[in-house]
Protein backbone atom coordinates (compact mmCIF):
# COMPACT_ATOMS: atom_id res chain seq x y z
CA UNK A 1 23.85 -40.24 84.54
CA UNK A 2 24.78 -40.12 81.06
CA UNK A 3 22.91 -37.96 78.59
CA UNK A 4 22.89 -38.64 74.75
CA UNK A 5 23.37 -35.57 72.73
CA UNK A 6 21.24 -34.69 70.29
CA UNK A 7 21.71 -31.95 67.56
CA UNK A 8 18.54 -29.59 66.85
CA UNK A 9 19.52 -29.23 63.79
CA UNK A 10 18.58 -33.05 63.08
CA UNK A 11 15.21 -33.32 65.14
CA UNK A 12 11.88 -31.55 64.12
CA UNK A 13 8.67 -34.00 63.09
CA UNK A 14 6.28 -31.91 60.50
CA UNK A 15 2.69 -32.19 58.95
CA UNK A 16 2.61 -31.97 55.65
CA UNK A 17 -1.16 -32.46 53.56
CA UNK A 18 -1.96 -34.13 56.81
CA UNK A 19 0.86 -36.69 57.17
CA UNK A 20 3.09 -37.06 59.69
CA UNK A 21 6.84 -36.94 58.64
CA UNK A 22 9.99 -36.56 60.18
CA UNK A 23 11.87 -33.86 58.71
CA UNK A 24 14.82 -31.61 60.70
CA UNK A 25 14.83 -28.32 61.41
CA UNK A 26 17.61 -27.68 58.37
CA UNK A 27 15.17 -29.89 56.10
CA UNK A 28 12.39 -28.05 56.76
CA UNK A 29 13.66 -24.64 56.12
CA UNK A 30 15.12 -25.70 52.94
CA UNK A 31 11.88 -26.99 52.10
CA UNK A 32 10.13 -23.79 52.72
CA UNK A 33 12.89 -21.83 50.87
CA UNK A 34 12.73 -24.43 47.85
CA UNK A 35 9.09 -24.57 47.55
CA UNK A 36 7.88 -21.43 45.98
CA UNK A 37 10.77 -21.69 43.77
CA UNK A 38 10.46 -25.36 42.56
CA UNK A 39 6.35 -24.60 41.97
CA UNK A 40 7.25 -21.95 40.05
CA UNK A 41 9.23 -24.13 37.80
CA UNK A 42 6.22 -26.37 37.43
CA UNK A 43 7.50 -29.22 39.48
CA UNK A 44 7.02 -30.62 43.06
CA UNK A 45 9.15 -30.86 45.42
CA UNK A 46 8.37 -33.83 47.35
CA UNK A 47 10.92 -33.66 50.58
CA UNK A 48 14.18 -32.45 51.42
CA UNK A 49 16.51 -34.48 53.88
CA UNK A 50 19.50 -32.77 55.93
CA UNK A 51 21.80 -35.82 56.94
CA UNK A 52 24.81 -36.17 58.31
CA UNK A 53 27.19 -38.79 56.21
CA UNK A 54 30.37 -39.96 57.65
CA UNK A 55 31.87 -36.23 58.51
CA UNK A 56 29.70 -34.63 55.49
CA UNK A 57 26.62 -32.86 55.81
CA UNK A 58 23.98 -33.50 52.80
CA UNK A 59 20.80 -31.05 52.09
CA UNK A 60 19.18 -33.34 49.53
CA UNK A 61 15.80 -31.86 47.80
CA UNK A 62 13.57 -34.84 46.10
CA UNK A 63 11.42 -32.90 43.11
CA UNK A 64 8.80 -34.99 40.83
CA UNK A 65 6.54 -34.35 37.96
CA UNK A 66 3.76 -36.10 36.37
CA UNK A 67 5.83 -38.26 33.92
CA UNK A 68 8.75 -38.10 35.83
CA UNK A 69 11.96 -35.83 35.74
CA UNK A 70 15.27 -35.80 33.65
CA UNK A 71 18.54 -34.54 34.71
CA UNK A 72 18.18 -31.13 33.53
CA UNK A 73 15.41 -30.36 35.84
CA UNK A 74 17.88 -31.36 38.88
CA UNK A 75 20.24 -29.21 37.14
CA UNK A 76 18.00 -26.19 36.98
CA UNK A 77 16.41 -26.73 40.22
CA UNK A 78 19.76 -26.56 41.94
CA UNK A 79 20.72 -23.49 39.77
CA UNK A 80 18.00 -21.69 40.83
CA UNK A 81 17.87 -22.57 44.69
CA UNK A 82 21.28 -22.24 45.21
CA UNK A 83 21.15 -18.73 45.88
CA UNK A 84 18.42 -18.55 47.85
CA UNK A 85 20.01 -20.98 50.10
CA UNK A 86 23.26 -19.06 50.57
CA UNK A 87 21.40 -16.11 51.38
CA UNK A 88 19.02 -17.40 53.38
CA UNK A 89 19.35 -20.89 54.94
CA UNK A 90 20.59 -20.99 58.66
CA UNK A 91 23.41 -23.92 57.59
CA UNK A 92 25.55 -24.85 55.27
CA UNK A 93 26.02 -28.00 54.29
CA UNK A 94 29.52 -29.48 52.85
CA UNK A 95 27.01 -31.06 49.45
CA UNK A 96 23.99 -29.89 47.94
CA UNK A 97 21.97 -32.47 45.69
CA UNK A 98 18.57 -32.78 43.85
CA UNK A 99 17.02 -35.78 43.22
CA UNK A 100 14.03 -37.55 41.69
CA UNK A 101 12.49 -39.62 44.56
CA UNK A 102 13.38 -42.84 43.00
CA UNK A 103 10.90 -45.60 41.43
CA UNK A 104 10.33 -46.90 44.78
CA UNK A 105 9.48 -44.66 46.69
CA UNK A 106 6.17 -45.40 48.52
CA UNK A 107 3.08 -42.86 47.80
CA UNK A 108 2.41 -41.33 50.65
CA UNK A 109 0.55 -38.13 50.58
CA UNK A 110 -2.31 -36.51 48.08
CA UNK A 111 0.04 -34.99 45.52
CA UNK A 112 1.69 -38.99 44.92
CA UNK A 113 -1.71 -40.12 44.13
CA UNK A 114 -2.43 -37.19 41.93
CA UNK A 115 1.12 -37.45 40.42
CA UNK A 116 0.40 -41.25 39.52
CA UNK A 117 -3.17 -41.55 38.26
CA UNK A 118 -3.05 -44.28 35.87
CA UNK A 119 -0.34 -45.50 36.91
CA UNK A 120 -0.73 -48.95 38.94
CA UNK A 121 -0.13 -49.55 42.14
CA UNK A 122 0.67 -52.31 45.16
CA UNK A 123 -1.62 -51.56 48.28
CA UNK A 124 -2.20 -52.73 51.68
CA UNK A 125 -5.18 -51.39 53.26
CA UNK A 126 -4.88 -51.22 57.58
CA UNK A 127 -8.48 -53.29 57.29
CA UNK A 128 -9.93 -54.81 54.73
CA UNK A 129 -11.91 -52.67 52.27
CA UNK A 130 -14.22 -54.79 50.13
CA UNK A 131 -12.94 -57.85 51.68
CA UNK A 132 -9.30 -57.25 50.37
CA UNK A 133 -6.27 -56.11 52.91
CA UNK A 134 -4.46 -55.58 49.59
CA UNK A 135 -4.43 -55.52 46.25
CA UNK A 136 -2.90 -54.50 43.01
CA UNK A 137 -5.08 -51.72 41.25
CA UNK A 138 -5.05 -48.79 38.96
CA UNK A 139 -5.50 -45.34 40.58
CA UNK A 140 -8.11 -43.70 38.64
CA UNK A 141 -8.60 -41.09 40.61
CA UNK A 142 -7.36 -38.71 43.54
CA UNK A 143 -8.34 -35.74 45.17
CA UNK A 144 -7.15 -34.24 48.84
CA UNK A 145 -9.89 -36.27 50.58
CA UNK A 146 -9.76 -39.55 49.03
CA UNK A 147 -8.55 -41.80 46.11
CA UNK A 148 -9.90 -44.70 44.08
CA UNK A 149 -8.36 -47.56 43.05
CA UNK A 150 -9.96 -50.21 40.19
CA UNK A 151 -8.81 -53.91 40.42
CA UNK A 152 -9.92 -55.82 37.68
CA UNK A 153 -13.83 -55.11 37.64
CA UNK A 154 -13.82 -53.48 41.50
CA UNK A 155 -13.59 -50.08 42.39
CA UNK A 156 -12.37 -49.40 45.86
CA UNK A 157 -12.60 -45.48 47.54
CA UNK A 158 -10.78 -45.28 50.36
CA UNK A 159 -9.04 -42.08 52.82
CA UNK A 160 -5.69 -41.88 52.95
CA UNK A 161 -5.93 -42.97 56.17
CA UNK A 162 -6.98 -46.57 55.61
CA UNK A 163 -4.06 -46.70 53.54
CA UNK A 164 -0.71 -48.84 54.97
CA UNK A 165 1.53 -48.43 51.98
CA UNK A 166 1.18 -47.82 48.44
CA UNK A 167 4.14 -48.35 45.91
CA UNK A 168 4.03 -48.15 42.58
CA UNK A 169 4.08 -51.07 40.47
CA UNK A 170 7.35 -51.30 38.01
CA UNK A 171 7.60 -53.16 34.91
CA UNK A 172 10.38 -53.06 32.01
């Protein structure tokens, strides 16, 4: 019987603010290294990704701020968890990057929301909340629990667990 290999290094599911996601082992530890770090620098670090491309290995850490981020906070990010990576992290990987999470990215856990109030948003809603299974809203506000959403003249509350998928809306 043939078994498929799999490297530890790649395989480790986390809770994070009560959300499952699938981060490695690698990831995680970078994460935990990063963290107090990035905070300290007034930012959040939103995930960190250990991948394997083509015969490369990538540790990529994803940092946000209310307003977004420019290039020199990448740059000084990296700067300043470099070294506590080569001391400390278990692997090293061929690249190192830090990234903004993109535009797209969906909102997925408390900080997002916090991060984006004001901002508007696409939703989808697992069942309907005030007769809507989605709907395009403003989140007004956020707090670990909760979040509220206002649609026109409607105000919808809901747990982050009725929640499908949020995105941000994106206009130029």
């Amino acid at each position: 019987m043939d078994e498929e290999w799999v490297d530890p290094a790649l395989s480790f599911v986390m809770k994070s603010e009560g959300f499952m996601s699938v981060r490695s082992r690698v990831a995680q530890q970078a994460f935990d290294l990063a963290l107090p770090v990035v905070e300290e620098m007034g930012l959040d670090l939103v995930d960190a990704e250990y991948k394997k491309e083509g015969s490369y290995y990538f540790l990529r850490l994803f940092i946000d701020k209310k307003g977004g981020i420019a290039i020199e906070d990448c740059e000084n990010v990296s700067r300043a968890v470099d070294p506590v990576f080569d001391k400390q992290l278990h692997e090293s990987p061929d690249y190192f990057e830090v990234s903004s999470p993109g535009l797209t990215r969906p909102l997925v856990t408390p900080s997002d929301f916090l991060r984006h109030e004001g901002e508007e948003v696409e939703v989808t809603f697992y069942c309907a909340v005030n007769g809507k299974k989605n709907l395009t809203g403003i989140i007004s506000a956020a707090s670990p629990e909760a979040v509220v959403f206002v649609s026109g003249e409607e105000k919808f509350e809901v747990t982050y667990e009725q929640i499908a998928s949020a995105k941000r809306t994106i206009t130029f």
